[in-house]
Protein backbone atom coordinates (compact mmCIF):
# COMPACT_ATOMS: atom_id res chain seq x y z
CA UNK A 1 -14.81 -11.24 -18.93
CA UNK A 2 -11.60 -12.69 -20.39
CA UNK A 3 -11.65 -14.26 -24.09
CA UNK A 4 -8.86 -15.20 -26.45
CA UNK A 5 -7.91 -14.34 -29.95
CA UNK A 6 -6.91 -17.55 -32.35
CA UNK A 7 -5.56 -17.80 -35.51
CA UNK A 8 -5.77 -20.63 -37.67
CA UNK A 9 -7.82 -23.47 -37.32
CA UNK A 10 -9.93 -24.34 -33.84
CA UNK A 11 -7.05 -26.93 -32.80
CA UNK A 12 -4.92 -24.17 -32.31
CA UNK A 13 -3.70 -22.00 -28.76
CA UNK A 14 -4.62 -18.90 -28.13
CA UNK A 15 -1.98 -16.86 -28.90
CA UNK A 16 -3.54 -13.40 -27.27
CA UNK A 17 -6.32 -12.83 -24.35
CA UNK A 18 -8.17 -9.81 -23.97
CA UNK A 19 -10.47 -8.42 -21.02
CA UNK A 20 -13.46 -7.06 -21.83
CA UNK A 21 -15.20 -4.76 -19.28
CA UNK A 22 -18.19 -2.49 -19.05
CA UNK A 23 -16.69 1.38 -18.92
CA UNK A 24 -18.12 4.47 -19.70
CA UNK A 25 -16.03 7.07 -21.74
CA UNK A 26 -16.00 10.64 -19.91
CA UNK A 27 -14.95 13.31 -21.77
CA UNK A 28 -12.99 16.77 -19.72
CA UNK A 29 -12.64 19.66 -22.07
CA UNK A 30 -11.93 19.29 -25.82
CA UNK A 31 -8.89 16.62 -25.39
CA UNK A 32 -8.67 14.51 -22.65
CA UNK A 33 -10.79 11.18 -22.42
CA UNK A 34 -10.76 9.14 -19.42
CA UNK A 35 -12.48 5.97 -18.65
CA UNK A 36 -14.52 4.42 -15.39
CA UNK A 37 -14.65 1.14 -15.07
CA UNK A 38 -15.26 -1.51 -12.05
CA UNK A 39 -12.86 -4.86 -11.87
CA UNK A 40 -11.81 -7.76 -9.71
CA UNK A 41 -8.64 -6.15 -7.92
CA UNK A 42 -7.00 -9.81 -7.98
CA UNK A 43 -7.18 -8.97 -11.63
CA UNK A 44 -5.18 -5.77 -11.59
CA UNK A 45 -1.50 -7.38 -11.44
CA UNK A 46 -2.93 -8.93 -14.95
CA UNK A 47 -2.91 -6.32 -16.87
CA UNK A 48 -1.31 -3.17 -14.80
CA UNK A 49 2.16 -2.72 -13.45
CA UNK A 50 3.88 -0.46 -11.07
CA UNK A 51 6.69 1.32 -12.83
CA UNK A 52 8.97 2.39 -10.04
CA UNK A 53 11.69 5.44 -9.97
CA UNK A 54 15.27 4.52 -11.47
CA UNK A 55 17.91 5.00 -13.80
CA UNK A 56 19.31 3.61 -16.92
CA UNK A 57 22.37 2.80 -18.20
CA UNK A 58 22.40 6.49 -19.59
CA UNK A 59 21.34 7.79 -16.60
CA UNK A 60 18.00 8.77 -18.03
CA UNK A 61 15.14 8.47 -15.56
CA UNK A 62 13.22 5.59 -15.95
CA UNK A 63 9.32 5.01 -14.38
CA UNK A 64 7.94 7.00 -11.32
CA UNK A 65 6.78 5.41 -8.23
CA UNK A 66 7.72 5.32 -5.22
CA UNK A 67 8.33 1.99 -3.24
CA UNK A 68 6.32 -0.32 -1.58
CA UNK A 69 5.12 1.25 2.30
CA UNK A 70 4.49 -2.32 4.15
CA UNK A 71 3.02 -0.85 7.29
CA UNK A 72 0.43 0.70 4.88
CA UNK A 73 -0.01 -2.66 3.02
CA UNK A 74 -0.42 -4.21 5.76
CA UNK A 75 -2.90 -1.97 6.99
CA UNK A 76 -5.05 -2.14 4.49
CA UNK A 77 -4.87 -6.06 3.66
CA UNK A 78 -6.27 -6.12 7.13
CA UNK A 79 -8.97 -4.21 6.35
CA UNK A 80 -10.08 -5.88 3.38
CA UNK A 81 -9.96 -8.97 5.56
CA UNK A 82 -12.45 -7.87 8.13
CA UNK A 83 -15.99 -8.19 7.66
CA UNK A 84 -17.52 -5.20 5.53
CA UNK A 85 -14.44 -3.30 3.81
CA UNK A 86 -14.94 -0.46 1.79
CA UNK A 87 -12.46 1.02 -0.66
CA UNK A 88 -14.71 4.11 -2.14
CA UNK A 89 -11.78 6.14 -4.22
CA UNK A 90 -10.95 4.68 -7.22
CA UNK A 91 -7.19 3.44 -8.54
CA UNK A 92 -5.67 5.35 -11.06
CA UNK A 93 -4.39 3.27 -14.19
CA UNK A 94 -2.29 4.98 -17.65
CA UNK A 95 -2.84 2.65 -20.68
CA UNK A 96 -0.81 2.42 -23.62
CA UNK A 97 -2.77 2.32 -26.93
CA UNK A 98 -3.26 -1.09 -27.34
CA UNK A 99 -6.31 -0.64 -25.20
CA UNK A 100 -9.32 -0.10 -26.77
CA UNK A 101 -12.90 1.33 -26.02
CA UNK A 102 -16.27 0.32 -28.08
CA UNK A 103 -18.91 2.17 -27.77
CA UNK A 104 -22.29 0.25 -27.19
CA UNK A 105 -24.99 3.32 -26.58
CA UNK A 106 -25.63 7.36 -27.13
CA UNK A 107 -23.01 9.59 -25.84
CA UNK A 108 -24.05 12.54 -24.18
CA UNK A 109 -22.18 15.77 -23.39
CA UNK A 110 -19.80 14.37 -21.37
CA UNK A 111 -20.18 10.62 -21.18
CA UNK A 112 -20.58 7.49 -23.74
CA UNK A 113 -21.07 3.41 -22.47
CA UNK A 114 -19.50 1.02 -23.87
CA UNK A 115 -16.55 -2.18 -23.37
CA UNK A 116 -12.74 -1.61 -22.88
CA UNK A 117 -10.88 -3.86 -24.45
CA UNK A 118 -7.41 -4.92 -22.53
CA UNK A 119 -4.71 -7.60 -23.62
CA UNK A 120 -3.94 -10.13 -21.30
CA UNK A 121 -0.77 -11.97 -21.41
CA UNK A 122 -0.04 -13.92 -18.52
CA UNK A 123 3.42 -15.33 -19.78
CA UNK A 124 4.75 -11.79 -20.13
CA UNK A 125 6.75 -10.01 -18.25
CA UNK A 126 5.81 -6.77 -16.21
CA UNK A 127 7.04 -4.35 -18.57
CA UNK A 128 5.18 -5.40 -21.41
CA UNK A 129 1.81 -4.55 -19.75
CA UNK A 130 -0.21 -2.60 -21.41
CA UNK A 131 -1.17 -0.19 -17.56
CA UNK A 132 1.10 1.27 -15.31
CA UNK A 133 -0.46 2.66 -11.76
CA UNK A 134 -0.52 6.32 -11.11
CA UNK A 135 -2.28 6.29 -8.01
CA UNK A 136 -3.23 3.62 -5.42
CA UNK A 137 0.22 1.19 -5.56
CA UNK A 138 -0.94 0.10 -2.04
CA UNK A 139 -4.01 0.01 -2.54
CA UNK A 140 -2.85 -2.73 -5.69
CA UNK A 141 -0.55 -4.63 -3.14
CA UNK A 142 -2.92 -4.99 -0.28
CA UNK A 143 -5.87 -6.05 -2.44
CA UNK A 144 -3.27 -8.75 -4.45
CA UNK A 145 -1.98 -9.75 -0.77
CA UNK A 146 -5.21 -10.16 1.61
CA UNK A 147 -6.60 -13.47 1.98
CA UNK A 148 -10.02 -12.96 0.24
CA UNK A 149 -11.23 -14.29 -3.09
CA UNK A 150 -11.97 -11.24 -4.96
CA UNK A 151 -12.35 -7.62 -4.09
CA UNK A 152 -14.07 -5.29 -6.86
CA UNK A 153 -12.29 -1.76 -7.05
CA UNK A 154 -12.97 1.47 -8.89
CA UNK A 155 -10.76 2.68 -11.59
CA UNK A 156 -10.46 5.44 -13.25
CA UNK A 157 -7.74 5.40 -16.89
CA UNK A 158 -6.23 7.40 -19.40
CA UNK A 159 -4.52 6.15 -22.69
CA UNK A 160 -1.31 7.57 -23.76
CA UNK A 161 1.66 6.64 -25.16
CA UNK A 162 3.93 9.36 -23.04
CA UNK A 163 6.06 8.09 -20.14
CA UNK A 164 5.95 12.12 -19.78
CA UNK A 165 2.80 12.86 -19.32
CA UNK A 166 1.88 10.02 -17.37
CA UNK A 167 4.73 11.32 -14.77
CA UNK A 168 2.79 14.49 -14.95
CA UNK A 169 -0.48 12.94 -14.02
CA UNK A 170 1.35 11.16 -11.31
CA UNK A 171 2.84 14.34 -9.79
CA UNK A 172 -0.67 16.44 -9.88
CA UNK A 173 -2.38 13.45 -8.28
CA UNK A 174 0.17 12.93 -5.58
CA UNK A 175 0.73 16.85 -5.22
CA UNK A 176 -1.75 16.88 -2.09
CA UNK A 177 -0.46 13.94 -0.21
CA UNK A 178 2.94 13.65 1.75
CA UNK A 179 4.70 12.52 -0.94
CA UNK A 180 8.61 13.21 -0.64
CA UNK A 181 9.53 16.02 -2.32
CA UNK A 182 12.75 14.44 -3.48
CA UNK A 183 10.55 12.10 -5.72
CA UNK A 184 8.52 15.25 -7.43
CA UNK A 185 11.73 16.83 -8.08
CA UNK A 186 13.54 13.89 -9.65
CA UNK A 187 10.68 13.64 -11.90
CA UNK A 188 10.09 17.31 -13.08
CA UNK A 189 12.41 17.20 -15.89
CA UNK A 190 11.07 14.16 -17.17
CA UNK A 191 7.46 15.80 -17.27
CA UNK A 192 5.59 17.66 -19.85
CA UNK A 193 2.07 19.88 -19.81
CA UNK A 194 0.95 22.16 -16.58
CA UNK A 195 1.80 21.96 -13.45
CA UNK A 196 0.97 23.47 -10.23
CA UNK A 197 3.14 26.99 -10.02
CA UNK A 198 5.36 26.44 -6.90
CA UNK A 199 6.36 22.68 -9.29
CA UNK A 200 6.40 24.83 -12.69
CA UNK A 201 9.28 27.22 -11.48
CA UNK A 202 11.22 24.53 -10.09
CA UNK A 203 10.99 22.18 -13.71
CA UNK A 204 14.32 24.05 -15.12
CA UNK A 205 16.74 24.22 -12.05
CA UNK A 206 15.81 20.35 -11.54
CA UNK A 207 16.78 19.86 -15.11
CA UNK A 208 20.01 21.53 -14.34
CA UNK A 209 20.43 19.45 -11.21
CA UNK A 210 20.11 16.09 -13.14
CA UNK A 211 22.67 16.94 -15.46
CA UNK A 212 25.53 17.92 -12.26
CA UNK A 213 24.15 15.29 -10.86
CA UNK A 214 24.76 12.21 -14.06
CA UNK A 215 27.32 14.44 -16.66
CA UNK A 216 30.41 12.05 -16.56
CA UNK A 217 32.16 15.61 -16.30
CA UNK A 218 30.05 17.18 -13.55
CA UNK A 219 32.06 17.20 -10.10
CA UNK A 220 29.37 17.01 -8.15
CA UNK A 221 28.31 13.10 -10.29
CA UNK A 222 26.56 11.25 -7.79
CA UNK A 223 27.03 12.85 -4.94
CA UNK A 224 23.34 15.01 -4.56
CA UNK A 225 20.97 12.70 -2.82
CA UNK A 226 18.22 11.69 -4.55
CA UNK A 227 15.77 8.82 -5.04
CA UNK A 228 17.54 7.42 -7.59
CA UNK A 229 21.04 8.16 -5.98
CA UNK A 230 20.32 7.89 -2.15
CA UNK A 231 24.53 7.51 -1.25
CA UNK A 232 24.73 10.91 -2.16
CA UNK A 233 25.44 13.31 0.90
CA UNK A 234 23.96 16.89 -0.80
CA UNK A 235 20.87 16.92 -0.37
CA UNK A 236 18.85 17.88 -3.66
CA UNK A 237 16.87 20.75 -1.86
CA UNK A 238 19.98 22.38 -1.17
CA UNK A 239 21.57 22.20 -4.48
CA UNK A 240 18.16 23.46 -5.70
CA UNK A 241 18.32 26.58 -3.57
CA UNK A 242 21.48 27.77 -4.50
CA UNK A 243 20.67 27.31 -8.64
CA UNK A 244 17.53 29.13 -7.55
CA UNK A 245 18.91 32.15 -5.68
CA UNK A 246 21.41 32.25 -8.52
CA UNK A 247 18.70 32.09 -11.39
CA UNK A 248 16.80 34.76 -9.65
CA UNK A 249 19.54 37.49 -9.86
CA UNK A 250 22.63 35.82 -9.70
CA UNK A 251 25.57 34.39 -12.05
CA UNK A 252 22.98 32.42 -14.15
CA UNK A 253 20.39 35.32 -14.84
CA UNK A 254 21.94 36.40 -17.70
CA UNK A 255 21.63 33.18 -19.59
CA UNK A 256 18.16 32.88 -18.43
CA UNK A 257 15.38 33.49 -21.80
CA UNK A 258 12.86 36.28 -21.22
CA UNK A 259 9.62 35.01 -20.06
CA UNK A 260 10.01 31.45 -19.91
CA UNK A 261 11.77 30.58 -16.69
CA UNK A 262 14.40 28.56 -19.05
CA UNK A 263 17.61 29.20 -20.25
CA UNK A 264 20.85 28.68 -22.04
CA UNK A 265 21.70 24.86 -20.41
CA UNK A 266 24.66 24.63 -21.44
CA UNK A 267 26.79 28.18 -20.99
CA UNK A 268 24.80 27.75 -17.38
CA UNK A 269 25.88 24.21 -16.66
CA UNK A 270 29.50 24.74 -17.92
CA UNK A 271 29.85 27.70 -14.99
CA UNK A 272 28.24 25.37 -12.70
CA UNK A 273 30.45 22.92 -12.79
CA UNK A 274 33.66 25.32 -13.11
CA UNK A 275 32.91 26.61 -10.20
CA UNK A 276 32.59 23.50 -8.03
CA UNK A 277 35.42 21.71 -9.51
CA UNK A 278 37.43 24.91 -8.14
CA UNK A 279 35.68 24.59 -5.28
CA UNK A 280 36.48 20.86 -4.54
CA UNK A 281 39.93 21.67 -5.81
CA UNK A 282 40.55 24.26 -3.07
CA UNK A 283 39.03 22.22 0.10
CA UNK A 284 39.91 18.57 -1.11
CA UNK A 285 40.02 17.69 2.79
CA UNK A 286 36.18 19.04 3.10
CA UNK A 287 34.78 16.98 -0.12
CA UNK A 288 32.76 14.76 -0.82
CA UNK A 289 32.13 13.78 2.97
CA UNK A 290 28.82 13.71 5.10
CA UNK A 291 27.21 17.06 5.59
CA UNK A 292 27.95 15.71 9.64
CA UNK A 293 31.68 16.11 9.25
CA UNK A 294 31.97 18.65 6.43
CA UNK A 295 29.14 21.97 6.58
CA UNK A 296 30.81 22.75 3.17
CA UNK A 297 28.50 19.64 2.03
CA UNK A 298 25.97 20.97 4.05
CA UNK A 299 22.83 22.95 3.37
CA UNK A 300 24.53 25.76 4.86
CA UNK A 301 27.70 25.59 2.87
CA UNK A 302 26.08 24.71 -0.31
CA UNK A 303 23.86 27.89 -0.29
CA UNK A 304 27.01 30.02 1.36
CA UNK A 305 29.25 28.94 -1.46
CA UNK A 306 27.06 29.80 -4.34
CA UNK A 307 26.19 33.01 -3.58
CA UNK A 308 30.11 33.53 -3.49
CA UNK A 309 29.71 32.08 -7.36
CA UNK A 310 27.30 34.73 -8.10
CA UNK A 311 29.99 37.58 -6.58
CA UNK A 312 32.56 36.64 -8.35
CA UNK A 313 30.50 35.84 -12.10
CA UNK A 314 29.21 39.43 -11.71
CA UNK A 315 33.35 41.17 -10.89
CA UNK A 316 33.83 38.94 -13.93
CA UNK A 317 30.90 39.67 -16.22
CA UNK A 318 32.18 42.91 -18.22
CA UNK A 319 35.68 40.69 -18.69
CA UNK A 320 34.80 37.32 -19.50
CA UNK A 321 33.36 34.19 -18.86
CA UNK A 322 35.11 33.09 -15.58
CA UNK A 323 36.86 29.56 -15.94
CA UNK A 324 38.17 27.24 -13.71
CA UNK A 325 41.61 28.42 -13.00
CA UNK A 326 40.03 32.51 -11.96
CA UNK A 327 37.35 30.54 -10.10
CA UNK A 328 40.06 28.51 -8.21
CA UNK A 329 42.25 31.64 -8.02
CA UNK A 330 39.12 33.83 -6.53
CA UNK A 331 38.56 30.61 -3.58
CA UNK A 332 42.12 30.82 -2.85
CA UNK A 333 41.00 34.10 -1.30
CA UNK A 334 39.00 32.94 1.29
CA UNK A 335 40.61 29.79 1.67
CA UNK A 336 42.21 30.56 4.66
CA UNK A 337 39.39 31.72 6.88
CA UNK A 338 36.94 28.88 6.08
CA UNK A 339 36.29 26.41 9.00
CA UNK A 340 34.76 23.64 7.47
CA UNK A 341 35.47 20.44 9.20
CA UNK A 342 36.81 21.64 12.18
CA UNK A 343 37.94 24.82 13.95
CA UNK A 344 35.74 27.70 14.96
CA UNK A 345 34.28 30.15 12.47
CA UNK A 346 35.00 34.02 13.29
CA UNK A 347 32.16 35.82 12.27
CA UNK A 348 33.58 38.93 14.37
CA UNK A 349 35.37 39.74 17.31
CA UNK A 350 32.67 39.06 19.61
CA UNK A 351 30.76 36.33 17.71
CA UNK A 352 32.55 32.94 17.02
CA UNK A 353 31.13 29.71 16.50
CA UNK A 354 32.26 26.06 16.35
CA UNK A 355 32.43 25.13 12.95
CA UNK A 356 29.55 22.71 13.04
CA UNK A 357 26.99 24.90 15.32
CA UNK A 358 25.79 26.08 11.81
CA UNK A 359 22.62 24.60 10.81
CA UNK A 360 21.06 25.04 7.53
CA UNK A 361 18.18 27.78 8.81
CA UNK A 362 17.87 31.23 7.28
CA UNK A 363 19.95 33.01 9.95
CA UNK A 364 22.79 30.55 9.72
CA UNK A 365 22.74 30.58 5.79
CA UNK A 366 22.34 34.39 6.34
CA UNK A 367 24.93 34.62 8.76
CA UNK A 368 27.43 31.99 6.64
CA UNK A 369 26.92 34.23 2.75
CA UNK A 370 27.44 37.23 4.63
CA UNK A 371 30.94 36.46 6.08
CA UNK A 372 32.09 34.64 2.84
CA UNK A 373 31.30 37.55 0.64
CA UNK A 374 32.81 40.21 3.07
CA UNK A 375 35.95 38.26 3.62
CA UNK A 376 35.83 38.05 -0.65
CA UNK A 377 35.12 41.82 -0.98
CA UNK A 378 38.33 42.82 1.47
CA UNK A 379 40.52 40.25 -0.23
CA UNK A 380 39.63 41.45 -3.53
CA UNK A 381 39.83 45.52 -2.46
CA UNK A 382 42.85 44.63 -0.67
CA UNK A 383 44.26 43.28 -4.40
CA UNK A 384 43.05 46.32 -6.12
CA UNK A 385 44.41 48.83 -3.82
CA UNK A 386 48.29 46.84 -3.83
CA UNK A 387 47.72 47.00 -7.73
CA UNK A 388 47.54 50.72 -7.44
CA UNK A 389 50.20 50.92 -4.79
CA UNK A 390 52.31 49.18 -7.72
CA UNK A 391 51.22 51.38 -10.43
């Protein structure tokens, strides 16, 4: 039932509407509250919004869905169209606090009846809503688009003022379903509270990848592939990889803080990006381009070339710090025997391979790290031992 809220005398508009609909309050555990409630779906775009994935101005990340499917729209507007449709799951809706809920009867345990209480404004504009959708955005779309007067759905709501958490609840709820993975990792930064494990230890190296991804200073700005940047040509699970391998036991582990998976950002990001401004400063011909004409953008490459950052952050690590110019002059090393965008790799005397045969597979990324950092070890022995000669 929708009613309005006046002011002044009985002459005068409504200035606010409100919805008023029978719910019942269910409580899980000692903090969280959600509410059940049954309305016209051809209501839903009334009140609720869909808040899709993007960035700002500041490249902060900004809503969390995923675009429209058609073919699924479709497919369920036709649905609803034939003669006895059933939708039995329920949508999933985050409110801000200006919803309310009055009780009208005894709570039990776990559940109390009574009326939520949602502003309507139809003059305003989408983002002033008071719900976003967590879970059923087709469902939304095919019920708004099929030819039929009304269609009652199920929904099930949280209030909360966090864009956070409700990115959170929109992960664990989509965690099951094929949901691209790029999506789940754009978000994890942006999310707070528990997660599923396998998501949990991959929270931090996303973090890291937003930053080389958006820092005006990062070389590799807008060039990983994401939702939110899809003209990138590295893809995101390969830049997550390497910052994994290299968190595990590589250059980054020893900025890493016991026990928590996090770390020093900053002394972590500023190697980072040393090392891949030397390396774009050493194969300027292999940058930048498709992983199709360059395996140095490729999964392969990506994963190859940061295990070489680890090699040479640990010859470094009882120095110093390594900076750009040891980085570049530690590349210049194997500069010579890299076959990125053409040519044929020489893996030994009996084993060569064109230089885009290499797929991004175990064995090839296997086969890749362990002739960068051989050809690194005999440069750099082949340094010490002429130092010696010299001495």
């Amino acid at each position: 039932m929708t009613t309005s809220r006046r002011r002044g005398d009985l002459t005068s508009p409504p200035i606010e509407q409100e919805l008023r609909l029978p719910a019942l309050q269910v409580r899980q555990g000692p903090n969280r509250i959600l509410y059940s409630f049954a309305v016209d779906g051809k209501e839903l775009p009334r009140f609720a919004t869909v808040s899709r994935i993007r960035r700002d101005t500041d490249a902060g990340i900004q809503g969390y869905q995923r675009p429209e499917v058609l073919s699924h729209i479709t497919s369920i507007r036709k649905y609803l169209e034939s003669e006895d449709p059933m939708i039995p799951n329920a949508i999933v809706i985050a409110f801000d606090k200006r919803v309310l809920f009055e009780p009208s009867g005894p709570a039990d345990a776990y559940a109390c009846p009574g009326t939520l209480v949602i502003p309507i404004d139809d003059q305003g504009a989408d983002a002033d809503k008071p719900g976003w959708v967590v879970d059923g955005q087709q469902r939304c779309a095919a019920i708004r688009e099929a030819r039929v007067e009304s269609f009652p759905i199920c929904v099930t709501a949280f209030i909360t003022e966090s864009d956070a958490e409700q990115r959170s609840q929109f992960i664990l709820v989509n965690s099951t379903k094929p949901l691209p993975k790029g999506l789940i990792y754009e978000l994890l930064p942006s999310t707070v509270g528990a997660l599923p494990v396998a998501l949990q230890v991959r929270r931090f190296p996303a973090t890291l990848l937003e930053h080389l991804n958006y820092d005006s200073d990062s070389p590799l700005q807008s060039l990983i592939q994401t939702p939110t940047t899809p003209e990138g040509v590295i893809k995101d699970n390969s830049i997550l990889r390497m910052l994994e391998n290299s968190l595990s036991d590589g250059a980054l582990y020893p900025y890493r803080y016991a026990g928590t998976g996090e770390g020093d950002v900053d002394s972590m990001l500023a190697m980072i990006k040393d090392f891949w401004t030397a390396v774009r400063d050493t194969f300027p011909s292999a940058w930048a381009l498709p992983p199709r004409r360059s395996r140095l953008m490729h999964g392969v490459g990506i994963i190859g070339m940061g295990y070489l950052m680890d090699a040479i952050g640990d010859r470094y690590a009882h120095i110093r710090t390594p900076t750009v110019d040891d980085f570049r002059y530690e590349l210049d090393e194997i500069a010579d025997v890299c076959e990125w965008t053409s040519g044929t790799w020489r893996f030994a005397p009996d084993h060569h391979r064109k230089w885009n045969d290499l797929q991004n597979t175990p064995g090839d990324i296997r086969l890749l790290s362990n002739y960068i950092l051989g050809e690194y070890r005999v440069q750099t022995m082949g340094r010490r031992v002429r130092r010696q000669q010299r001495a």
